[in-house]
PDB file of N, CA and C in Angstrom:
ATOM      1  N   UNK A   1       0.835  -1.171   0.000  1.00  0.00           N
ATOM      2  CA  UNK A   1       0.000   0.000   0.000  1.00  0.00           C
ATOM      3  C   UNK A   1       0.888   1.245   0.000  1.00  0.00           C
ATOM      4  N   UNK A   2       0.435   2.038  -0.990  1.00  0.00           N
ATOM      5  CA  UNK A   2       1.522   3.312  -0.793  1.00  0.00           C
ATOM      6  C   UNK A   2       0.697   4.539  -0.170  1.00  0.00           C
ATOM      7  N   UNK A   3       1.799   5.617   0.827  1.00  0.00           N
ATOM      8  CA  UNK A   3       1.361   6.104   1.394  1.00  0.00           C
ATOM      9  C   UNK A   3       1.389   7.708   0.210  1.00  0.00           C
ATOM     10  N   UNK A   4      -0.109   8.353   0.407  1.00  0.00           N
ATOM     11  CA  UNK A   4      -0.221   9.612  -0.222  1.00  0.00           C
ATOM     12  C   UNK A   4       0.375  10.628   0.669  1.00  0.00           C
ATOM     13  N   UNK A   5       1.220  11.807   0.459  1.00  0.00           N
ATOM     14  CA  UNK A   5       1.456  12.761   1.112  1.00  0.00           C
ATOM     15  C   UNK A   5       0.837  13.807   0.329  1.00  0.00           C
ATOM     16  N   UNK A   6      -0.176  14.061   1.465  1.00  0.00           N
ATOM     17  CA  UNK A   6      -1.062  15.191   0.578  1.00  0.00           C
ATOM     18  C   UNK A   6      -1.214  16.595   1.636  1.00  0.00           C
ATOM     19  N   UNK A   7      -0.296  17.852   0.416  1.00  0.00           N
ATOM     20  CA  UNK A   7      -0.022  18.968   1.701  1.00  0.00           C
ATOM     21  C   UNK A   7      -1.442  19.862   1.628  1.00  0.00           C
ATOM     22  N   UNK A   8      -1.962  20.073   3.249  1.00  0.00           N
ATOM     23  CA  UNK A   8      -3.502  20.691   3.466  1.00  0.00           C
ATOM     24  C   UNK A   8      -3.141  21.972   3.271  1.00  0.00           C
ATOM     25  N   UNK A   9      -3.761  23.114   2.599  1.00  0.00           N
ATOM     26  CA  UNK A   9      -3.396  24.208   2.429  1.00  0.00           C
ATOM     27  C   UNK A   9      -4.357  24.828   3.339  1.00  0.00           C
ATOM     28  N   UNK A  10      -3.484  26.246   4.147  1.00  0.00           N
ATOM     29  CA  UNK A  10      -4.530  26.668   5.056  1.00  0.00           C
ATOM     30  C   UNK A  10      -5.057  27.695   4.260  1.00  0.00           C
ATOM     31  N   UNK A  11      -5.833  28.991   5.036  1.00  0.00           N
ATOM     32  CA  UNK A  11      -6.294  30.415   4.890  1.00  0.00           C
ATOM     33  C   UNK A  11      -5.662  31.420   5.787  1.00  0.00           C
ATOM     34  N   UNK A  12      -4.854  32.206   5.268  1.00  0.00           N
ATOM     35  CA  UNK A  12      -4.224  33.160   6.204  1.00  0.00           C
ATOM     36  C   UNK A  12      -4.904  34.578   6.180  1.00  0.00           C
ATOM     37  N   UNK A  13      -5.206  35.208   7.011  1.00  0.00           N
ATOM     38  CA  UNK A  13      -5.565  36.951   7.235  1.00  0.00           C
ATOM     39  C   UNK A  13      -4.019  37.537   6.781  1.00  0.00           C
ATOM     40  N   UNK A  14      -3.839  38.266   6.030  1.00  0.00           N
ATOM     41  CA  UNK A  14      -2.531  39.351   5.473  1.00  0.00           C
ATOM     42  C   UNK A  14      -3.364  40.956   5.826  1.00  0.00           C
ATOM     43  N   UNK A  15      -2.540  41.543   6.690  1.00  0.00           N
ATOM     44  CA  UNK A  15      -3.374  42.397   6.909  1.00  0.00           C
ATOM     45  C   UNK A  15      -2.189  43.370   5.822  1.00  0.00           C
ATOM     46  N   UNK A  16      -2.287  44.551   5.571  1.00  0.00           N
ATOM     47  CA  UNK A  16      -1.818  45.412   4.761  1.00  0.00           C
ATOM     48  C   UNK A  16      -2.074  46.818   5.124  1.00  0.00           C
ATOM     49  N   UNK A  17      -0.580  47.459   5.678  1.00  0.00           N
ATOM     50  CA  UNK A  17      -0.828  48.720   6.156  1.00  0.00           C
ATOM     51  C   UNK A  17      -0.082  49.214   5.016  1.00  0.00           C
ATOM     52  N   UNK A  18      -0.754  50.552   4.937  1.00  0.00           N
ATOM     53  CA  UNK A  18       0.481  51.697   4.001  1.00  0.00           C
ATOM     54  C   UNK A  18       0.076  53.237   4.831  1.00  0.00           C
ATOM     55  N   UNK A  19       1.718  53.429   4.753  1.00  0.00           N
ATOM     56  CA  UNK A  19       1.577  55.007   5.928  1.00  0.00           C
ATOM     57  C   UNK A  19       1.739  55.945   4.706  1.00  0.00           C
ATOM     58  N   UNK A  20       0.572  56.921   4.565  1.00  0.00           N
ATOM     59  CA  UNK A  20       0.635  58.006   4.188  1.00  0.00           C
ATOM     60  C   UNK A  20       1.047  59.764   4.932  1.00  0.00           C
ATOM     61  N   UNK A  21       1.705  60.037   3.763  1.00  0.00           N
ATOM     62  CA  UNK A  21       2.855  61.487   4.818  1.00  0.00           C
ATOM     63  C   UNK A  21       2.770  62.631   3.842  1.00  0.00           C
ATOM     64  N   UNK A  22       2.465  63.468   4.600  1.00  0.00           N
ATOM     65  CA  UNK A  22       2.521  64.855   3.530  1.00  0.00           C
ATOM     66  C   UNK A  22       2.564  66.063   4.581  1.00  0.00           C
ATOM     67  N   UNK A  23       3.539  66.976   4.226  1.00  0.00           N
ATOM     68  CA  UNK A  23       3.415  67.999   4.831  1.00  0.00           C
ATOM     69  C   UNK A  23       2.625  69.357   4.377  1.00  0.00           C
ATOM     70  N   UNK A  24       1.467  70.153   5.106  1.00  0.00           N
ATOM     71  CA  UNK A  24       1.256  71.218   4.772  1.00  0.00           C
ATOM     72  C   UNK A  24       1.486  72.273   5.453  1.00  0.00           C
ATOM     73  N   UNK A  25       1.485  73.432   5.119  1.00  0.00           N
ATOM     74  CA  UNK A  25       1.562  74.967   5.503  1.00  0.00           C
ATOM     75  C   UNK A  25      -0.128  75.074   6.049  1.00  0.00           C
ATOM     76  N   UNK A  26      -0.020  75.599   7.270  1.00  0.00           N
ATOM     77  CA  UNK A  26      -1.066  76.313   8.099  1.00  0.00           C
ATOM     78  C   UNK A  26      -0.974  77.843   8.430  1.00  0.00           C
ATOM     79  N   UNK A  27      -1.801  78.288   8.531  1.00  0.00           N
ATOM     80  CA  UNK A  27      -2.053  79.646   8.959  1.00  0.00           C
ATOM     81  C   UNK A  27      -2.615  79.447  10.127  1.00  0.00           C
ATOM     82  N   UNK A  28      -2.130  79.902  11.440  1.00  0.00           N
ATOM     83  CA  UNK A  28      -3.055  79.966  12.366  1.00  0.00           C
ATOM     84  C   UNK A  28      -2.095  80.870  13.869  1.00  0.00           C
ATOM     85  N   UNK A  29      -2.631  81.340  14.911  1.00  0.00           N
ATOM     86  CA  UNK A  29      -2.070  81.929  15.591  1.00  0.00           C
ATOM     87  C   UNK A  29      -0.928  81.160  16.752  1.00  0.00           C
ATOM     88  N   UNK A  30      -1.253  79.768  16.804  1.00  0.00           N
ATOM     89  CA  UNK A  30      -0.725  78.906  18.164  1.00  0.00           C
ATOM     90  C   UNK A  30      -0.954  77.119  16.957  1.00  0.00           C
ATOM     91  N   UNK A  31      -0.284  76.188  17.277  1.00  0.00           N
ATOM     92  CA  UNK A  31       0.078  75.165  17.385  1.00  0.00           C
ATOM     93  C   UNK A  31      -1.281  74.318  17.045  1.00  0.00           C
ATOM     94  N   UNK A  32      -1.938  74.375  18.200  1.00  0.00           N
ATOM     95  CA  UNK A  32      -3.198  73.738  18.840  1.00  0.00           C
ATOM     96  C   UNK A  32      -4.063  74.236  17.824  1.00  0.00           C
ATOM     97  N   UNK A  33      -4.418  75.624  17.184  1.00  0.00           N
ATOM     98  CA  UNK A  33      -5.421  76.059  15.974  1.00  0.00           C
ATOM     99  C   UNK A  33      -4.915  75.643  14.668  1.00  0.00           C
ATOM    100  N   UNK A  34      -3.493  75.167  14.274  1.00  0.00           N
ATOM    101  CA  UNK A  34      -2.930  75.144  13.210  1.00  0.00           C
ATOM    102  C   UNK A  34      -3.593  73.365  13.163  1.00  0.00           C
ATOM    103  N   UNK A  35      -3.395  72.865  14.370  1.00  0.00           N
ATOM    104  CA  UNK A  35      -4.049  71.281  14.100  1.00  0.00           C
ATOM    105  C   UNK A  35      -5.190  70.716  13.954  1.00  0.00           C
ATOM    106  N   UNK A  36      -5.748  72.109  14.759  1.00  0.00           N
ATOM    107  CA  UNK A  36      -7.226  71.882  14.361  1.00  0.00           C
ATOM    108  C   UNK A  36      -8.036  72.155  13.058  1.00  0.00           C
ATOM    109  N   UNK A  37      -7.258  73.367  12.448  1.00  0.00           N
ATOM    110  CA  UNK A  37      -7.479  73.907  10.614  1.00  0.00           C
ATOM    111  C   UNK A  37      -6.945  72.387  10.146  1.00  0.00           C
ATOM    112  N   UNK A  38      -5.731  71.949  10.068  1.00  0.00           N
ATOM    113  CA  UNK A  38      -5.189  71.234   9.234  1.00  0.00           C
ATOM    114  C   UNK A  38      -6.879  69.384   9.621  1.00  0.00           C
ATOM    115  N   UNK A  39      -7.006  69.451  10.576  1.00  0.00           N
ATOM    116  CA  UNK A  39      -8.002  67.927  10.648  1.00  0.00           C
ATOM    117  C   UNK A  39      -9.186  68.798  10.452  1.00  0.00           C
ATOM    118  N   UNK A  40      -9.757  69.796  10.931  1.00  0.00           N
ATOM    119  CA  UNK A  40     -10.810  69.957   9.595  1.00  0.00           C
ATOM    120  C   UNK A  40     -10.550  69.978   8.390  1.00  0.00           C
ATOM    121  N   UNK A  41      -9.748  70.523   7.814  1.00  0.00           N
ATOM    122  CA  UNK A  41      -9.529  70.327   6.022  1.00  0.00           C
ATOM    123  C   UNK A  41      -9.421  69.053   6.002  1.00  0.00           C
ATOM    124  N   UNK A  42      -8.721  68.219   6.447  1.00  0.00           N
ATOM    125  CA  UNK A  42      -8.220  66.734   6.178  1.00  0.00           C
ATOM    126  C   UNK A  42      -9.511  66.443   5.886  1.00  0.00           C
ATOM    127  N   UNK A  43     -10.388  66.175   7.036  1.00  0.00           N
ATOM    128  CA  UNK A  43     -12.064  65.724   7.185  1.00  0.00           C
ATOM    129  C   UNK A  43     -12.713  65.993   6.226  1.00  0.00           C
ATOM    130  N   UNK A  44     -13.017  67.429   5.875  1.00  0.00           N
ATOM    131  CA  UNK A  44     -13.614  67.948   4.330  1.00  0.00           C
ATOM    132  C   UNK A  44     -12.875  67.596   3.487  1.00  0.00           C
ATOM    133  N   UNK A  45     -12.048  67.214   3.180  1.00  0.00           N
ATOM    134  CA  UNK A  45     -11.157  66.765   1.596  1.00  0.00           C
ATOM    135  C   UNK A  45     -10.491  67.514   1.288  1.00  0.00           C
ATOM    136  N   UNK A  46     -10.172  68.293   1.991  1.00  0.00           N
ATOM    137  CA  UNK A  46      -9.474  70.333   1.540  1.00  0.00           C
ATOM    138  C   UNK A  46      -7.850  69.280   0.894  1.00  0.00           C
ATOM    139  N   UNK A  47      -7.649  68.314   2.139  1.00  0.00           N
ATOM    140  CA  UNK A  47      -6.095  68.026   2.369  1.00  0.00           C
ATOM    141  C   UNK A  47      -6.618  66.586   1.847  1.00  0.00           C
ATOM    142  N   UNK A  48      -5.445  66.177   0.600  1.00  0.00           N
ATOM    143  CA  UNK A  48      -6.483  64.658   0.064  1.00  0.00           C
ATOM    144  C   UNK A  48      -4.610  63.622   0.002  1.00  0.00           C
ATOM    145  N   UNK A  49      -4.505  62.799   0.443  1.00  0.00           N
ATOM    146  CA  UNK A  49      -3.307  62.152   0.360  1.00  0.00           C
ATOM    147  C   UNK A  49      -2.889  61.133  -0.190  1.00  0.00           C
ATOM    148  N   UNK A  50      -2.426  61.138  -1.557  1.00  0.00           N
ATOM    149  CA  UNK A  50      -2.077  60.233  -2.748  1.00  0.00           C
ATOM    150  C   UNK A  50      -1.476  59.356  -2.496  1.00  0.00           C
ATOM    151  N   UNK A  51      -1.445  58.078  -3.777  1.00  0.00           N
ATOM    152  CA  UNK A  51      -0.343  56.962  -3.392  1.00  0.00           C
ATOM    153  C   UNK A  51       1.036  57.610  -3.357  1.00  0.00           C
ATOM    154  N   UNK A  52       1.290  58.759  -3.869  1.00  0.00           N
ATOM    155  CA  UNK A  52       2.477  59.171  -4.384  1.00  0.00           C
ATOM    156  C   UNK A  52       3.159  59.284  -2.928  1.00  0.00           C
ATOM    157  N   UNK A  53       2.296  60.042  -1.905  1.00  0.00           N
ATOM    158  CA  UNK A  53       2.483  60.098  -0.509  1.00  0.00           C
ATOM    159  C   UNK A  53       2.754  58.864   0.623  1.00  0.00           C
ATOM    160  N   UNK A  54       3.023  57.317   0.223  1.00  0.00           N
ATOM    161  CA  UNK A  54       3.451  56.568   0.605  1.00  0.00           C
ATOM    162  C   UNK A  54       4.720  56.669   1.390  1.00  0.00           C
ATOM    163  N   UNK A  55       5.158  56.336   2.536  1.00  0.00           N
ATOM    164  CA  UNK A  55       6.133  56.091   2.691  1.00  0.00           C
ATOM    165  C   UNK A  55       6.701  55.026   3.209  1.00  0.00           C
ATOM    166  N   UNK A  56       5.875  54.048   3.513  1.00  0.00           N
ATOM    167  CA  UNK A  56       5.867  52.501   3.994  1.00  0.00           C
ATOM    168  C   UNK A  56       4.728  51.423   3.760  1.00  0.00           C
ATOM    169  N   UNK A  57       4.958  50.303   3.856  1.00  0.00           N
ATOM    170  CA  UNK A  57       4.069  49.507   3.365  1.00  0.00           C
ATOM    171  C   UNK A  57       4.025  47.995   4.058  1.00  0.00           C
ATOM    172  N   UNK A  58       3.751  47.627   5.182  1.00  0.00           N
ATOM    173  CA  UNK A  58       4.021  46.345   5.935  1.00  0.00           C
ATOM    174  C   UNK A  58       2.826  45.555   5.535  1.00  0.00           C
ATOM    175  N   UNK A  59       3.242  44.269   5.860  1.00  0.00           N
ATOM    176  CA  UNK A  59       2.235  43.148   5.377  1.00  0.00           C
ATOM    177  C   UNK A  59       2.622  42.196   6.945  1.00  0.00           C
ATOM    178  N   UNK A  60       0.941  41.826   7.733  1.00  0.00           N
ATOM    179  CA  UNK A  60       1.314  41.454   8.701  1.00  0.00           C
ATOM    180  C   UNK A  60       0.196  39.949   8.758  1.00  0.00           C
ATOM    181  N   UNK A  61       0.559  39.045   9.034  1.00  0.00           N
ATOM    182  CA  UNK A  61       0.058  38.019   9.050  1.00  0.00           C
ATOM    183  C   UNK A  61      -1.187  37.818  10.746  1.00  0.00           C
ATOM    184  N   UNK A  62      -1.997  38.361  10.108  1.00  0.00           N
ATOM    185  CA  UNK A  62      -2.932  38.337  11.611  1.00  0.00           C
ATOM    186  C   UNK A  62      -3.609  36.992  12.195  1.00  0.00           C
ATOM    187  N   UNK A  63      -3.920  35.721  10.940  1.00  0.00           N
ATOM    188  CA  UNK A  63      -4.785  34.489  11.484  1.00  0.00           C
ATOM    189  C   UNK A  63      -4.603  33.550  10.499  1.00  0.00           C
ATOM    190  N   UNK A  64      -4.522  32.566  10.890  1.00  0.00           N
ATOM    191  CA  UNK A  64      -4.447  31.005   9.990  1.00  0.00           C
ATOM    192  C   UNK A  64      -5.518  30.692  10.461  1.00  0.00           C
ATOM    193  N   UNK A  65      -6.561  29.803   9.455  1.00  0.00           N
ATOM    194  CA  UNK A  65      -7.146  29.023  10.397  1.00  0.00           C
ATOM    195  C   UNK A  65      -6.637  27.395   9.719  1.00  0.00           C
TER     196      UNK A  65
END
């Protein structure tokens, strides 16, 4: 009798981060108002951040089953 070696293939989760980076110019009087202009625009679309704006890209293995 011959023996079959038969390899079980699993399902893995790949999770996939990419860090987007861009610097803008604010107008504002203090720190704290310049961050708050810059995440409202972000929020409205004022500030929109391209693939071009990549600067990393990890691939992380979260689950086998």
């Amino acid at each position: 009798m011959r023996k079959i070696d038969k390899k079980v293939k699993k399902v893995f989760q790949i999770e996939i981060v990419e860090k987007l980076s861009n610097i803008v110019e604010i107008s504002a009087e203090n720190g704290q108002e310049a961050l708050l202009k810059a995440q409202d625009m972000y929020r409205n679309e004022n500030i929109i951040l391209y693939p071009d704006d990549c600067i990393d890209t990890k691939f992380n293995i979260l689950k086998n089953d």
